[in-house]
N, C-alpha and C. Protein backbone atom coordinates (compact mmCIF):
# COMPACT_ATOMS: atom_id res chain seq x y z
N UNK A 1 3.63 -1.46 -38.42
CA UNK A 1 2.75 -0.83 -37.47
C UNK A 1 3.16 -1.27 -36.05
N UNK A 2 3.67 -0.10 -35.33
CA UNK A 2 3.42 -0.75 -33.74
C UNK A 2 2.67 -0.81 -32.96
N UNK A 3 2.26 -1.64 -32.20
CA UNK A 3 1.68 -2.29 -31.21
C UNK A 3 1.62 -1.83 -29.97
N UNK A 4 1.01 -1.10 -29.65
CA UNK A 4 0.63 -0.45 -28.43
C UNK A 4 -0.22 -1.13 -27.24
N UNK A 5 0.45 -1.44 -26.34
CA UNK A 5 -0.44 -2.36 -24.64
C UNK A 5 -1.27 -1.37 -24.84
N UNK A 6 -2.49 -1.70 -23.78
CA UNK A 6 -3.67 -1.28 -23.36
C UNK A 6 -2.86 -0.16 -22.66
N UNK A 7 -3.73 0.76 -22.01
CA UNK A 7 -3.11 2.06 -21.01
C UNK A 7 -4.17 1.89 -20.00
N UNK A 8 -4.60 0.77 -19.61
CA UNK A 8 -5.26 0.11 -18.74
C UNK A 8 -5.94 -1.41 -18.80
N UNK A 9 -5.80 -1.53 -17.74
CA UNK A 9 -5.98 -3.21 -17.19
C UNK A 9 -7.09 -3.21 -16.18
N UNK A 10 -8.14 -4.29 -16.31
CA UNK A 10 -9.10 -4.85 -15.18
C UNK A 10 -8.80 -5.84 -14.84
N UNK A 11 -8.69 -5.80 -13.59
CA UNK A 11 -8.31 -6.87 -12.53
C UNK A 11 -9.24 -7.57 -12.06
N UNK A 12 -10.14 -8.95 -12.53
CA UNK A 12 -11.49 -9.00 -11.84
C UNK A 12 -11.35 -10.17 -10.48
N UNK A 13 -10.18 -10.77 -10.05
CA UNK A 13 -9.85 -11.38 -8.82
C UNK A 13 -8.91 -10.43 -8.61
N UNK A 14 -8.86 -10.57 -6.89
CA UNK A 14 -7.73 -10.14 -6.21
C UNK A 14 -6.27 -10.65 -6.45
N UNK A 15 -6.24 -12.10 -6.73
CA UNK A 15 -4.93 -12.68 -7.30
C UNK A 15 -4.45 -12.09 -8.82
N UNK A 16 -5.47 -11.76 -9.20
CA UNK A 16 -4.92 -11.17 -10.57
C UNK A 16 -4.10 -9.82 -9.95
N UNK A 17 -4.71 -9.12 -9.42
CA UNK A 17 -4.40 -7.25 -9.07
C UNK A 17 -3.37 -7.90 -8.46
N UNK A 18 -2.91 -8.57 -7.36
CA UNK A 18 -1.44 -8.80 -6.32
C UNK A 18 -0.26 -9.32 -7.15
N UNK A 19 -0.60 -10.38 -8.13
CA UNK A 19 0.18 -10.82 -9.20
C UNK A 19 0.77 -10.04 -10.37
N UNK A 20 -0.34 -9.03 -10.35
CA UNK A 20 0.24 -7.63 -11.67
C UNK A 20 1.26 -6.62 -10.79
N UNK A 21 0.61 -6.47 -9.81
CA UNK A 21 1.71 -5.85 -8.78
C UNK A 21 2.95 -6.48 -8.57
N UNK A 22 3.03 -7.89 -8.46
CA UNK A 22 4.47 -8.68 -8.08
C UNK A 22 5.19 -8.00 -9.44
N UNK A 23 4.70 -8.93 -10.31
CA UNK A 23 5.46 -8.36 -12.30
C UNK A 23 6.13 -6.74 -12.07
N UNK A 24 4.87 -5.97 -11.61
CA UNK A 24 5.53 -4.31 -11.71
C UNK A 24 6.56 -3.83 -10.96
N UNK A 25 6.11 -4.54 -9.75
CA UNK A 25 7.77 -4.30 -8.51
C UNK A 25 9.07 -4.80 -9.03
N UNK A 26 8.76 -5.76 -9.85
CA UNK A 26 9.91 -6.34 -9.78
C UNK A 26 11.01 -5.93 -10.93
N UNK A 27 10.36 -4.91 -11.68
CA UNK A 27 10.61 -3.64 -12.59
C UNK A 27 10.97 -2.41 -12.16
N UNK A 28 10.82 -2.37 -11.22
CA UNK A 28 10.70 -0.90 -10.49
C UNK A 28 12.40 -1.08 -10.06
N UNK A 29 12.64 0.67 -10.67
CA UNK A 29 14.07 0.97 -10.67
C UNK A 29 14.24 2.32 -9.23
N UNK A 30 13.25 3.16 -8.82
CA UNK A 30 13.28 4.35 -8.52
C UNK A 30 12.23 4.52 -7.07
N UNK A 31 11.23 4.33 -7.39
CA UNK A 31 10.02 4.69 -5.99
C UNK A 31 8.93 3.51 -6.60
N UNK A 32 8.32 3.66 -5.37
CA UNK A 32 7.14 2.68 -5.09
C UNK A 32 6.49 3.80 -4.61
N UNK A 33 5.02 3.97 -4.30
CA UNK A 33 4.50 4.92 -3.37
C UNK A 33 2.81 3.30 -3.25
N UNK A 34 2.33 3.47 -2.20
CA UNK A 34 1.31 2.32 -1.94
C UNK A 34 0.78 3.23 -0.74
N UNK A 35 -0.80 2.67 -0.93
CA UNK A 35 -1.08 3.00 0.29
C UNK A 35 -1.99 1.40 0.89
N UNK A 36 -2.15 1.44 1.91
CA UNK A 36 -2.87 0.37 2.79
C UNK A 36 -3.96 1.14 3.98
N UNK A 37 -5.00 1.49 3.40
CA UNK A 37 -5.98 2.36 3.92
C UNK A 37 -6.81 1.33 4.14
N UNK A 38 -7.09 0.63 4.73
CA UNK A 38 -8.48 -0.64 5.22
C UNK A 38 -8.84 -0.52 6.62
N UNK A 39 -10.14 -1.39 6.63
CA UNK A 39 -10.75 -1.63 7.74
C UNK A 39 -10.10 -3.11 8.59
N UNK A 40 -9.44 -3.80 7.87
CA UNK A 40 -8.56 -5.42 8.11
C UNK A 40 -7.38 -5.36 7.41
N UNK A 41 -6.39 -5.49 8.27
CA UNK A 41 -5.10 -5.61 8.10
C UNK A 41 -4.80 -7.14 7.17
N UNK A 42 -3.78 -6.56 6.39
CA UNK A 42 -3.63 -7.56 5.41
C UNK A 42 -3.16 -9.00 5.74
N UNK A 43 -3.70 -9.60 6.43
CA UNK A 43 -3.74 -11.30 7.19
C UNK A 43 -5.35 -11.41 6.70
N UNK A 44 -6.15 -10.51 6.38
CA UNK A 44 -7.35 -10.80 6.00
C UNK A 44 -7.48 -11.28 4.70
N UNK A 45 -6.43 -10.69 3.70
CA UNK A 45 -6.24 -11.65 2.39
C UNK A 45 -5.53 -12.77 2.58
N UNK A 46 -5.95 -14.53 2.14
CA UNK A 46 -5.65 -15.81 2.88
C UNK A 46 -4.72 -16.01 1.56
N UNK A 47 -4.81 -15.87 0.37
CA UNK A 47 -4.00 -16.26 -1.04
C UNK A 47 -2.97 -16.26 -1.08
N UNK A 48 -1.93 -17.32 -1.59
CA UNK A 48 -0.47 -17.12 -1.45
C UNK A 48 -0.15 -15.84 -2.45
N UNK A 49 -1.18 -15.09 -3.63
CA UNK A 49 -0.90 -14.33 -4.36
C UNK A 49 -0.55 -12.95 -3.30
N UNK A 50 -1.58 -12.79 -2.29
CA UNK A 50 -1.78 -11.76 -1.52
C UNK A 50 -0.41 -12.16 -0.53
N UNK A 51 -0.12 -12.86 -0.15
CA UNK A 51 1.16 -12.59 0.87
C UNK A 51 2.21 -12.69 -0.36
N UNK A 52 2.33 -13.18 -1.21
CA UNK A 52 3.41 -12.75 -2.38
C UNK A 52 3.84 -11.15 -2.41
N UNK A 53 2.61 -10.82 -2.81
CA UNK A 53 2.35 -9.10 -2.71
C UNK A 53 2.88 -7.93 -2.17
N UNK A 54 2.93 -8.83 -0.18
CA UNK A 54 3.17 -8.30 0.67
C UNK A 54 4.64 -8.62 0.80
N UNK A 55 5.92 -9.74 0.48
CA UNK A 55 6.35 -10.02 0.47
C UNK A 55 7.56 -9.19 -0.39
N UNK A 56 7.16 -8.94 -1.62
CA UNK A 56 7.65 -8.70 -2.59
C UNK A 56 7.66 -7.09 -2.17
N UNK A 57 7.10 -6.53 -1.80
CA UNK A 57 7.24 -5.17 -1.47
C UNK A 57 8.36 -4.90 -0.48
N UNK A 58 8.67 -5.74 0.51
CA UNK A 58 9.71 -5.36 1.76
C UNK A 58 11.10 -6.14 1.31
N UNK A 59 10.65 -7.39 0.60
CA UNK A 59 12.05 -7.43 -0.30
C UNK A 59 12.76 -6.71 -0.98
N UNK A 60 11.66 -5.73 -2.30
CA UNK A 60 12.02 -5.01 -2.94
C UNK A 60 12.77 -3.64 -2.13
N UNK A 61 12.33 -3.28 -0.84
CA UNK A 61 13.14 -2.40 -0.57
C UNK A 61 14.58 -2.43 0.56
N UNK A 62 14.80 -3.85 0.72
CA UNK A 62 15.64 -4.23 1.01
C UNK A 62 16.88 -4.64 -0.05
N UNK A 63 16.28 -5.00 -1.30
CA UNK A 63 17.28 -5.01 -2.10
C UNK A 63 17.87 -4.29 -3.12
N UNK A 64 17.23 -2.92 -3.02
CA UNK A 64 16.97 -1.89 -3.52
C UNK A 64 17.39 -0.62 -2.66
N UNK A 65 18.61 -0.28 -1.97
CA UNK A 65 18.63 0.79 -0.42
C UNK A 65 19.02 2.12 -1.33
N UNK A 66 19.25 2.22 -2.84
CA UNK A 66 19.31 3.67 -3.75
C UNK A 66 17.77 4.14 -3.69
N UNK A 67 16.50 3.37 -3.99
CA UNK A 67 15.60 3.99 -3.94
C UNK A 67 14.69 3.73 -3.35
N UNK A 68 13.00 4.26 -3.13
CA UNK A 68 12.80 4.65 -2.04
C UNK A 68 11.12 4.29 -2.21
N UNK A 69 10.56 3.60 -1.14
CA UNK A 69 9.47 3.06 -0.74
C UNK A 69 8.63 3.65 -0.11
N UNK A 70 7.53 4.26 -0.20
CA UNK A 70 6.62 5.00 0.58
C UNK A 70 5.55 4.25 0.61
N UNK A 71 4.43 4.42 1.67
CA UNK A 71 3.40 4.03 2.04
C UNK A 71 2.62 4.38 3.42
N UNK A 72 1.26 4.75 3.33
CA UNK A 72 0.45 4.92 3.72
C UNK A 72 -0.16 4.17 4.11
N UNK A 73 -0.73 4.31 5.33
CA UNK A 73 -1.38 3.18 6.35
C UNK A 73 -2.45 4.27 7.02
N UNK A 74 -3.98 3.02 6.83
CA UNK A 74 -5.20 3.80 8.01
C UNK A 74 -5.53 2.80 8.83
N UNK A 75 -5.40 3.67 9.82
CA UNK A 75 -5.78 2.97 10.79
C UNK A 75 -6.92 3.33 11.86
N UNK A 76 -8.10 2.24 11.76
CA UNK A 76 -9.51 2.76 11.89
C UNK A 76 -9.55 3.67 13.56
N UNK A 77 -10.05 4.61 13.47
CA UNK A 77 -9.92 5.34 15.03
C UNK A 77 -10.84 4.36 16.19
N UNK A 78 -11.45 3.39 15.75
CA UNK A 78 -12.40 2.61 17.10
C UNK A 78 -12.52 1.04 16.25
N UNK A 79 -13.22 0.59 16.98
CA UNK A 79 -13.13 -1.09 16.57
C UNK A 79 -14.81 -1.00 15.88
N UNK A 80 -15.02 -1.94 14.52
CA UNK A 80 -13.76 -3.07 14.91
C UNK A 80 -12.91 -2.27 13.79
N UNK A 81 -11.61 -3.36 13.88
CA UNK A 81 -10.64 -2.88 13.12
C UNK A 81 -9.45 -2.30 14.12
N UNK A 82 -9.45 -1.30 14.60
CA UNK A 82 -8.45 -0.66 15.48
C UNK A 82 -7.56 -1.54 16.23
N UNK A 83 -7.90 -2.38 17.08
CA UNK A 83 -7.06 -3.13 17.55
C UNK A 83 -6.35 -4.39 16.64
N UNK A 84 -7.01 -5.14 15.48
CA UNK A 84 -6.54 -5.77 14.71
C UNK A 84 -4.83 -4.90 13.96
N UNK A 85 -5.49 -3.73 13.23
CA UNK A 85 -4.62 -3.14 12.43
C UNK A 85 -3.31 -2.14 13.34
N UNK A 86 -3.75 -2.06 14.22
CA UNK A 86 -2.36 -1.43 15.12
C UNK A 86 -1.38 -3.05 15.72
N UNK A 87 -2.16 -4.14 15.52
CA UNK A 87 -1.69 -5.22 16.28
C UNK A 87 -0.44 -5.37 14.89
N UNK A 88 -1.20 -5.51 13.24
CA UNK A 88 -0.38 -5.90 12.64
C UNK A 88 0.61 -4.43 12.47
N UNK A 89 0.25 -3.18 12.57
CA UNK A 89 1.02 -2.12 12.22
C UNK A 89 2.62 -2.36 13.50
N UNK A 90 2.23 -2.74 14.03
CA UNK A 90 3.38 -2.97 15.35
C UNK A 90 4.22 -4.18 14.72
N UNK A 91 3.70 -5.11 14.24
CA UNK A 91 4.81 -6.54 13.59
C UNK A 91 5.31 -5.63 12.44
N UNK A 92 4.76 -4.29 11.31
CA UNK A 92 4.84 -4.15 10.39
C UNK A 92 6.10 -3.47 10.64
N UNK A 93 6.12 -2.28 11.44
CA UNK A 93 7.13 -1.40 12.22
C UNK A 93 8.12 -2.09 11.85
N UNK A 94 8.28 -3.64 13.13
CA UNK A 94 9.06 -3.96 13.50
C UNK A 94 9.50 -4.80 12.82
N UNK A 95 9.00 -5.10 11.55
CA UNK A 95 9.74 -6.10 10.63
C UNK A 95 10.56 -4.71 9.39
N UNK A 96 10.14 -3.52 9.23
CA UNK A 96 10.31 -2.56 8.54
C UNK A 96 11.89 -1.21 9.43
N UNK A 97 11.58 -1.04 10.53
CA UNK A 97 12.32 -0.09 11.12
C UNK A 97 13.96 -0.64 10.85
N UNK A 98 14.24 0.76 10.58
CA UNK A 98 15.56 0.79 10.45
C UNK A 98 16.64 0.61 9.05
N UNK A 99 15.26 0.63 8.17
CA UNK A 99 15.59 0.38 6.41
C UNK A 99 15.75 1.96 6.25
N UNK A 100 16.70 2.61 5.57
CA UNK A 100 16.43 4.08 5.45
C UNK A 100 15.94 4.24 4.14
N UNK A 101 15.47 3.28 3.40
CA UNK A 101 14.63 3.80 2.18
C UNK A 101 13.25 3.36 2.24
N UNK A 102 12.62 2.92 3.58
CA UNK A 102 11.79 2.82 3.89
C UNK A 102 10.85 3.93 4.51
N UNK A 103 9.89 4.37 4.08
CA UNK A 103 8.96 6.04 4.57
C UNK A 103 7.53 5.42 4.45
N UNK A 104 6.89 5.34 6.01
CA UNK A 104 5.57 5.20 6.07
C UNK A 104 4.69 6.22 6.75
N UNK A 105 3.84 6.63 6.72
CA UNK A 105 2.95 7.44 7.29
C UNK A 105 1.48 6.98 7.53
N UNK A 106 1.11 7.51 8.79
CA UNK A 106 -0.43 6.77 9.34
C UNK A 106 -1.19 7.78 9.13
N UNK A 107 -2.64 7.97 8.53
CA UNK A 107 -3.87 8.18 8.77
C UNK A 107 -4.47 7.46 9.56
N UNK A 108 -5.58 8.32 10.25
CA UNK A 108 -6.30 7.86 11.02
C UNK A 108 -8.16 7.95 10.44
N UNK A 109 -8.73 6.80 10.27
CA UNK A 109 -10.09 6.43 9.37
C UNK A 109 -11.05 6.74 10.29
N UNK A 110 -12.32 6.98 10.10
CA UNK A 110 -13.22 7.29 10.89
C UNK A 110 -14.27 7.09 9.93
N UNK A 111 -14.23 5.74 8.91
CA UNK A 111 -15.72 5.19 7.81
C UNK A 111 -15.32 3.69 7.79
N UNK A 112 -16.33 3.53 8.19
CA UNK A 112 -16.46 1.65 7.74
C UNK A 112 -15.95 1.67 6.26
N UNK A 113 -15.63 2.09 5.04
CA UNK A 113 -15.25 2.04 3.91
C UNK A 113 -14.13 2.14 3.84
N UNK A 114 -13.47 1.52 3.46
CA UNK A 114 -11.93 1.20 2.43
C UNK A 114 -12.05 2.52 1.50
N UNK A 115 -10.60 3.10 1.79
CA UNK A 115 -10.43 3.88 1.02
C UNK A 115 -10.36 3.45 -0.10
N UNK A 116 -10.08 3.83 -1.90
CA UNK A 116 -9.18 3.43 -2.87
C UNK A 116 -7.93 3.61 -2.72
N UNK A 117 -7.20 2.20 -2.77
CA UNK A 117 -5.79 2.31 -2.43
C UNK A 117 -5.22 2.41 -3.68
N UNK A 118 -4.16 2.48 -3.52
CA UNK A 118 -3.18 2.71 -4.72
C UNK A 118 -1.72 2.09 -5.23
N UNK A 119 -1.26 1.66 -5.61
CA UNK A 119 0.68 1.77 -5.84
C UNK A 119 0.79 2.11 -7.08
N UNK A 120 1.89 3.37 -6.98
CA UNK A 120 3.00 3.98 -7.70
C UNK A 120 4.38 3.51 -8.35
N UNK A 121 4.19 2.43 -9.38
CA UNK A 121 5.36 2.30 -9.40
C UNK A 121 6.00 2.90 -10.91
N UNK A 122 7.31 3.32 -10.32
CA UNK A 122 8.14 4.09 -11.03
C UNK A 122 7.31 5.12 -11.97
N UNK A 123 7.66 5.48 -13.09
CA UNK A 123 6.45 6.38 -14.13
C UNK A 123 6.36 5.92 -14.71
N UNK A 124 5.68 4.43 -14.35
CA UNK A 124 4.91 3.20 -15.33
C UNK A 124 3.72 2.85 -15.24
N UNK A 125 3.16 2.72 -13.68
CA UNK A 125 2.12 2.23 -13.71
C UNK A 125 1.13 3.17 -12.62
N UNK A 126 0.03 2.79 -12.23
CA UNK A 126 -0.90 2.99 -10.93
C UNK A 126 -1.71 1.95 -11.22
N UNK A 127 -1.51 1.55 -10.01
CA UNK A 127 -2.30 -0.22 -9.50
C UNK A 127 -3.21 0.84 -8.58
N UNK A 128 -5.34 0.54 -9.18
CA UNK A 128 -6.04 0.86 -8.14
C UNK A 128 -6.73 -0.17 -7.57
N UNK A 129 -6.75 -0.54 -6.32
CA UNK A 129 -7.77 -1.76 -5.58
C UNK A 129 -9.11 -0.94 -4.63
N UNK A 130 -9.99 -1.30 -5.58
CA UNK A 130 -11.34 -0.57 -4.88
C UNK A 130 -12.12 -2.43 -3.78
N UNK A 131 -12.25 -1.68 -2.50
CA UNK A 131 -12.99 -2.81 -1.85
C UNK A 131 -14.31 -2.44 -1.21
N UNK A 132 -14.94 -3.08 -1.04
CA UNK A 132 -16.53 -3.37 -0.66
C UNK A 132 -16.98 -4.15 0.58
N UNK A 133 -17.20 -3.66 1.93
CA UNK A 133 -17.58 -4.45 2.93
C UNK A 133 -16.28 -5.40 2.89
N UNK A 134 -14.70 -5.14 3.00
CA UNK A 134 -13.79 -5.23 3.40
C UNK A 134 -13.02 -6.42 2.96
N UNK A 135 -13.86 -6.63 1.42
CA UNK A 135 -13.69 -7.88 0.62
C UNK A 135 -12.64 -7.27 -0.96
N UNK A 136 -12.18 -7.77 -1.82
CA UNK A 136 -11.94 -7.66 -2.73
C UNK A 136 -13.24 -7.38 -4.04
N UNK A 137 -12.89 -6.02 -4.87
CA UNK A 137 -13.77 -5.98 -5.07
C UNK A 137 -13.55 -5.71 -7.02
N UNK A 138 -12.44 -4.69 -7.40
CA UNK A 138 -12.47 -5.28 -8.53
C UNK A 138 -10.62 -4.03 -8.23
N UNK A 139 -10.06 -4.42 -9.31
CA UNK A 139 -8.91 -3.60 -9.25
C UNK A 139 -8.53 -3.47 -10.54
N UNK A 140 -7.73 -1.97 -11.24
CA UNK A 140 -7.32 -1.50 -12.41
C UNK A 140 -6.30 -1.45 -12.36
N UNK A 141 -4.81 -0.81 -13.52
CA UNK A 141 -4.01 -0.66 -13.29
C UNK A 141 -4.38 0.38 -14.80
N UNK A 142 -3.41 1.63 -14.68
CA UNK A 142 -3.26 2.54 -15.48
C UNK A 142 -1.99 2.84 -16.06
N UNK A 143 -1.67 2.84 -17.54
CA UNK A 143 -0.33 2.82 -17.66
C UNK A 143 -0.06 3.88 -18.84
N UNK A 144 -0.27 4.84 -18.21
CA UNK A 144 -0.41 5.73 -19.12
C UNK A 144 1.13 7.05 -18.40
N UNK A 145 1.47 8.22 -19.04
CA UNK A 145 2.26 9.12 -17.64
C UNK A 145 1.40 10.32 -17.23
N UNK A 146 0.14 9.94 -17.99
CA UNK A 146 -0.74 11.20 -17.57
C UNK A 146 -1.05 10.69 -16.34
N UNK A 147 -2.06 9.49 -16.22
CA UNK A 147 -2.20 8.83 -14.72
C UNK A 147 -1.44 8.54 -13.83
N UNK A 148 -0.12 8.69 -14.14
CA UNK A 148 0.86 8.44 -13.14
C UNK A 148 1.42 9.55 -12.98
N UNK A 149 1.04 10.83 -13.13
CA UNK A 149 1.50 12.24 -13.05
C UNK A 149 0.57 12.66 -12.01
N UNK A 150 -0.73 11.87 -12.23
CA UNK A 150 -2.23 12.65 -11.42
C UNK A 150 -2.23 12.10 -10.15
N UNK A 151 -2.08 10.50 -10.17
CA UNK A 151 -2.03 10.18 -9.14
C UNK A 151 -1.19 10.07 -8.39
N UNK A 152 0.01 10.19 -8.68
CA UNK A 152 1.15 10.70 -7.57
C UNK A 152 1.24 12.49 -7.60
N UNK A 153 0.90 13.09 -7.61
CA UNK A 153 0.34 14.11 -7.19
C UNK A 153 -0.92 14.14 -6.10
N UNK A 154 -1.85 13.44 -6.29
CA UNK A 154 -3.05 12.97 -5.79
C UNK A 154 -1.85 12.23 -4.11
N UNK A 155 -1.15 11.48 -4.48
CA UNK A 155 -0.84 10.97 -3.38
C UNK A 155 0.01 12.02 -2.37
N UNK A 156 1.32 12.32 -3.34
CA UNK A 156 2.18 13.77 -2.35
C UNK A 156 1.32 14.70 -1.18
N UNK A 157 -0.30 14.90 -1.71
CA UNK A 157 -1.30 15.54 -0.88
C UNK A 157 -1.61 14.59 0.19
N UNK A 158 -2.05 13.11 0.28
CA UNK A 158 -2.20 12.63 1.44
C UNK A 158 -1.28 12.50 1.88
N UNK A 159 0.17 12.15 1.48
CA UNK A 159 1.14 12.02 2.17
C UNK A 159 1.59 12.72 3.25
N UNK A 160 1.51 14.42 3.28
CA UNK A 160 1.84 15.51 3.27
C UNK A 160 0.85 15.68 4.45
N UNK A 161 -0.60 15.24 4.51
CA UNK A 161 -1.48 15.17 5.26
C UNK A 161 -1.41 14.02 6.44
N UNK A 162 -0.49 12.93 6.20
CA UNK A 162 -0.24 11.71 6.92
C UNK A 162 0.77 12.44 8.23
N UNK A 163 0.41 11.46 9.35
CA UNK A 163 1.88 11.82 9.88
C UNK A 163 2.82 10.29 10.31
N UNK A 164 3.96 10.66 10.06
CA UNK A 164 5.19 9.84 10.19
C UNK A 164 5.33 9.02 10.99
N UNK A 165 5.42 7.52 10.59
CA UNK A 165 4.89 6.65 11.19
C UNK A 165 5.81 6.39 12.89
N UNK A 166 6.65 6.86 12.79
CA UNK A 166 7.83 6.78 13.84
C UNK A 166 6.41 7.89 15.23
N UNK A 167 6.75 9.05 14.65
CA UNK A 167 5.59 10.22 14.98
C UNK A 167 4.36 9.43 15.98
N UNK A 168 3.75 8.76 14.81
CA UNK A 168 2.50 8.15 15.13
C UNK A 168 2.57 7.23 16.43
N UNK A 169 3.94 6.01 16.03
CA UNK A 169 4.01 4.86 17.09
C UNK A 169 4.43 5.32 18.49
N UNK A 170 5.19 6.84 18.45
CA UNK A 170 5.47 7.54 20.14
C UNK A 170 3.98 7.98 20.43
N UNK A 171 3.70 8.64 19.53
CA UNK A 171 2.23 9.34 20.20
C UNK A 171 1.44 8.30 20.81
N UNK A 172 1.00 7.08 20.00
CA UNK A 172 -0.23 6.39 20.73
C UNK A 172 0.37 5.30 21.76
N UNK A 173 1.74 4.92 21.92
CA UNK A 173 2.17 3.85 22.28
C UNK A 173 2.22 2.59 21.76
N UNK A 174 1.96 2.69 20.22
CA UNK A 174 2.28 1.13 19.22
C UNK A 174 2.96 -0.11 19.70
N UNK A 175 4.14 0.56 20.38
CA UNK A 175 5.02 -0.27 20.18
C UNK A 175 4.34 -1.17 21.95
N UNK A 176 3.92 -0.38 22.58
CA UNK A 176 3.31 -1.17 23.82
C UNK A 176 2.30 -2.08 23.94
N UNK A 177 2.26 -3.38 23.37
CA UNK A 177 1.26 -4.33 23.56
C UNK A 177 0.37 -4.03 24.69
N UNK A 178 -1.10 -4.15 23.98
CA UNK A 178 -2.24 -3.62 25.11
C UNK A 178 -2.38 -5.58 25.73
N UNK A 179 -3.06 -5.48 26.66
CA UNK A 179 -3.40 -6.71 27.33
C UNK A 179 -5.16 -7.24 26.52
């Protein structure tokens, strides 16, 4: 008889969900797709699991230049939040620009609520992180190819709706530190 994994996972700390994510990246042969839709830019998670996370993602597409990294970024239209998350979106740019398998795109938020974020990796998984008043709140992972058919579909639509983060940083002046 074989043995079949779950076709889903509960994540009930945040170190668990960033740590299942490290394992899955580090599998990943083809695309990543993530989004980072918050009200606090990710310096608000303090855990070495959570900068692992973050870590492991810009490695992975540095050591990886055949395939291809996408991600989504919101960024709140007024404070608070706005000036925090354009402060880190400007280090993010500039630690990111100039990778060509690197593709980000900005939304612009207008709800105190955290979207449900997401990562796509390869046609294995979907990592979801649902948050609450801008905290960690519980996170799944789906490993099924029906859910990873829906929700990267689900994503191609915001993507498509995003605009290009290059786009974004001429329009508002990103790259110009406010005083």
């Amino acid at each position: 008889m074989t043995v079949r994994p779950p076709a889903s996972t509960h994540y009930r700390t945040s170190d668990e969900f960033f740590l299942s994510f490290v394992r899955l990246v580090r599998t990943a042969e083809r695309h990543i797709y993530t989004s980072y839709v918050r009200n606090t830019p990710p310096q608000s998670f303090h855990s070495p699991a959570a900068q692992q996370y973050f870590r492991t993602a810009a490695d992975w597409t540095r050591r990886n230049p055949g395939a291809s990294f996408h991600r989504i970024i919101g960024v709140p239209a007024q404070e608070p939040g706005n000036s925090a998350m354009r402060q880190w979106l400007r280090e993010h740019y500039e630690e990111m620009h100039g990778l060509a398998n690197y593709h980000a795109r900005v939304v612009t938020t207008n709800s105190g609520v955290d979207a449900v974020n997401m990562a796509i990796i390869d046609d294995t998984a979907v990592l979801l992180l649902l948050t609450a008043d801008g905290s960690f709140m519980s996170g799944h992972s789906l490993e099924t190819a029906e859910a990873v058919n829906s929700f990267r579909d689900y994503y191609r639509s915001w993507w498509a709706s995003a605009e290009p983060l290059d786009s974004y940083a001429q329009r508002t002046g990103l790259m110009t530190p406010t005083p």
